[in-house]
Protein backbone atom coordinates (compact mmCIF):
# COMPACT_ATOMS: atom_id res chain seq x y z
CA UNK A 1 11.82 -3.13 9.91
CA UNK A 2 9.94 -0.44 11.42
CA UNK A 3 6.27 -0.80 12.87
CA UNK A 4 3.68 1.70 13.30
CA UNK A 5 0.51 2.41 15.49
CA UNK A 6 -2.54 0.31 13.91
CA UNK A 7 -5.58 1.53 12.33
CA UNK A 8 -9.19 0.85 13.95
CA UNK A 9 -9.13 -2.52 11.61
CA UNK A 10 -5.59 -3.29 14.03
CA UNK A 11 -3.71 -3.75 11.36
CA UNK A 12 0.04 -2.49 11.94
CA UNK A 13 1.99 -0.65 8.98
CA UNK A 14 5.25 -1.82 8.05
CA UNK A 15 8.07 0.35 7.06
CA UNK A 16 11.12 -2.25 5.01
CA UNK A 17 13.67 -0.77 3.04
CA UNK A 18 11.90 2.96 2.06
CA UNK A 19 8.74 0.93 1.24
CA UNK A 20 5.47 0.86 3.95
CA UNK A 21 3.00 -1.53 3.95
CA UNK A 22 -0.65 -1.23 4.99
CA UNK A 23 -0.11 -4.55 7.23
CA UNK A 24 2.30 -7.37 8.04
CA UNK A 25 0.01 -9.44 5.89
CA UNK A 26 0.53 -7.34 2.94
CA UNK A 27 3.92 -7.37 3.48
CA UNK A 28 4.40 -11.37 3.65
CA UNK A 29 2.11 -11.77 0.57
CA UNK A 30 4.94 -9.01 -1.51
CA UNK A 31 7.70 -11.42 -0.24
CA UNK A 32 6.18 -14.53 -1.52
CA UNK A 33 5.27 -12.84 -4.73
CA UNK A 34 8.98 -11.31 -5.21
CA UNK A 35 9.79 -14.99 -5.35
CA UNK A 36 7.33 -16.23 -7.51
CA UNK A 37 8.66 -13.61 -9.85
CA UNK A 38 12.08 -14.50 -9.44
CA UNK A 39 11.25 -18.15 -10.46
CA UNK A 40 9.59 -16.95 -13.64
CA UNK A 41 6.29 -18.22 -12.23
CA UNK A 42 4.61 -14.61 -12.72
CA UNK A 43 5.92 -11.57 -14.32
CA UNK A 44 6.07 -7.22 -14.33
CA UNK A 45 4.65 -7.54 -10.29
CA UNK A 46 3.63 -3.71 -9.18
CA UNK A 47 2.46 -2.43 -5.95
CA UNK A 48 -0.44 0.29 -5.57
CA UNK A 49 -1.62 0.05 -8.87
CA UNK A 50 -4.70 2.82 -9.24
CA UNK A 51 -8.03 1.99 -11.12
CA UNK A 52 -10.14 4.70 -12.28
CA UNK A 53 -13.76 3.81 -11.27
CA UNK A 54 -15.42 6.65 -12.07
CA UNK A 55 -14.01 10.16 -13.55
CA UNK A 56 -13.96 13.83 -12.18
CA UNK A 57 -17.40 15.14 -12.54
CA UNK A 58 -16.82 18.93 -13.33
CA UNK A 59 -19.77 21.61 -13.97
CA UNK A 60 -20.05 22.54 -17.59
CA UNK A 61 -16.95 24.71 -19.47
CA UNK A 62 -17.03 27.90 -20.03
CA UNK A 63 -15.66 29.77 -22.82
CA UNK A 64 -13.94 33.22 -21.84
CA UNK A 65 -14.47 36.76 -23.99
CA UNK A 66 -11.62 36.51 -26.24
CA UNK A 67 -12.72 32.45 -26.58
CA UNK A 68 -10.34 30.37 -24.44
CA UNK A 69 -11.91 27.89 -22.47
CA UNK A 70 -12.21 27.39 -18.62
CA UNK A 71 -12.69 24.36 -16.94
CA UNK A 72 -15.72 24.11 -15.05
CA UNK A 73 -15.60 23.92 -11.53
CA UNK A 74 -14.81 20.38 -10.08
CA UNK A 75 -18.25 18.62 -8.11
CA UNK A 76 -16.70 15.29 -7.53
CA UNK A 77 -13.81 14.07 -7.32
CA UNK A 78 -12.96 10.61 -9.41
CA UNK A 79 -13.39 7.64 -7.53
CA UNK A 80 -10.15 5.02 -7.47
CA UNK A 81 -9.54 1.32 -6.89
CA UNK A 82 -5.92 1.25 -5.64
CA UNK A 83 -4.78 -2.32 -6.22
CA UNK A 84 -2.24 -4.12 -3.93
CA UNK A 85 -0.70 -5.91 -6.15
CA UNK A 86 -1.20 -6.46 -10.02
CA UNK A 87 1.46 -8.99 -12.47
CA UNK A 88 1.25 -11.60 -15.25
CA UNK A 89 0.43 -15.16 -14.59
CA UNK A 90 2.36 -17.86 -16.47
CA UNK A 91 -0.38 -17.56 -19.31
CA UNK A 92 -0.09 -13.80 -19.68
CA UNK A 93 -2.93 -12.88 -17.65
CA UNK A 94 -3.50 -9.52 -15.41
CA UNK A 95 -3.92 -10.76 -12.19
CA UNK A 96 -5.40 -7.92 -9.75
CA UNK A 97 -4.76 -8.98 -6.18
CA UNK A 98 -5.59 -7.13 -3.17
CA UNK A 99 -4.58 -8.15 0.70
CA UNK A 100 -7.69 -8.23 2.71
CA UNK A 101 -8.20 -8.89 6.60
CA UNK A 102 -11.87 -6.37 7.09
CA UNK A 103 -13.95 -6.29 3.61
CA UNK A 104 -15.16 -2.68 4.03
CA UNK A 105 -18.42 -1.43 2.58
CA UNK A 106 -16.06 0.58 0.70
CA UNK A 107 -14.09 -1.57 -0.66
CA UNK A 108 -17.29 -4.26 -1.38
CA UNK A 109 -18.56 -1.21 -3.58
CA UNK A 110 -15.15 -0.30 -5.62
CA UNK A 111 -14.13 -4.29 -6.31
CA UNK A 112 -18.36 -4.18 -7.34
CA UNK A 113 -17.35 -0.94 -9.50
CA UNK A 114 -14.10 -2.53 -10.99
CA UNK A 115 -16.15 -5.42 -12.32
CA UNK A 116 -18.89 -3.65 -13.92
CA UNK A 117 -16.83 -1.20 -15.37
CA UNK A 118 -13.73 -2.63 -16.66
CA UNK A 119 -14.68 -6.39 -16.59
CA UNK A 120 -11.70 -7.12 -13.58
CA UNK A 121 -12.10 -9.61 -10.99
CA UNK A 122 -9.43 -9.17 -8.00
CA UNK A 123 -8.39 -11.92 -6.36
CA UNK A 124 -8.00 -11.75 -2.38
CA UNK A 125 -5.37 -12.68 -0.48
């Protein structure tokens, strides 16, 4: 186990087996839902599962002399929700789970975002 400097929230990253962890919390909270998982209690458990919020907002296309087309140029980026953990409950249902110790404004905004948009509640940890 390997530990890094912390961020301005002091939380530490975690470095176990090739895999690094935004915090020790994070880390715990992947252990006890490896288990879970291995008692059948949940099911197809992922880490850093991304969310589009809000796609790449490009200027208009343009279409080139001999009529090919050219992407416009790109304005703003898309916006993502990266998910700490997603998996099936017992009943089959996506369960979006995310490790918090600070609630940014940030992050206040994109779990906001992920509700409106595609009707998912995350559940913190």
């Amino acid at each position: 186990m390997k530990f890094k400097r912390g961020s301005k929230y002091k939380n530490v990253k975690i470095s176990v087996d090739g895999e690094v962890f935004d915090s020790l919390k994070e880390f715990r909270r992947w252990r006890e839902l490896k288990l879970l998982e291995k008692a059948g209690e949940i099911s197809e458990l992922r880490r850093q599962v991304p969310f589009e919020l809000l796609p790449v907002q490009r200027e208009p296309d343009k279409i080139g002399p001999r009529g090919g087309r050219k992407p416009g140029r790109v304005i703003e980026r898309e916006a993502v929700y990266i998910a700490d953990f997603v998996y099936l409950d017992a009943d089959g249902r996506e369960v979006v789970e995310d490790c918090k110790g600070k609630r940014t404004r940030d992050y206040i905004l994109k779990r906001k975002l992920l509700l409106f948009r595609l009707g998912i509640q995350i559940l913190e940890t």
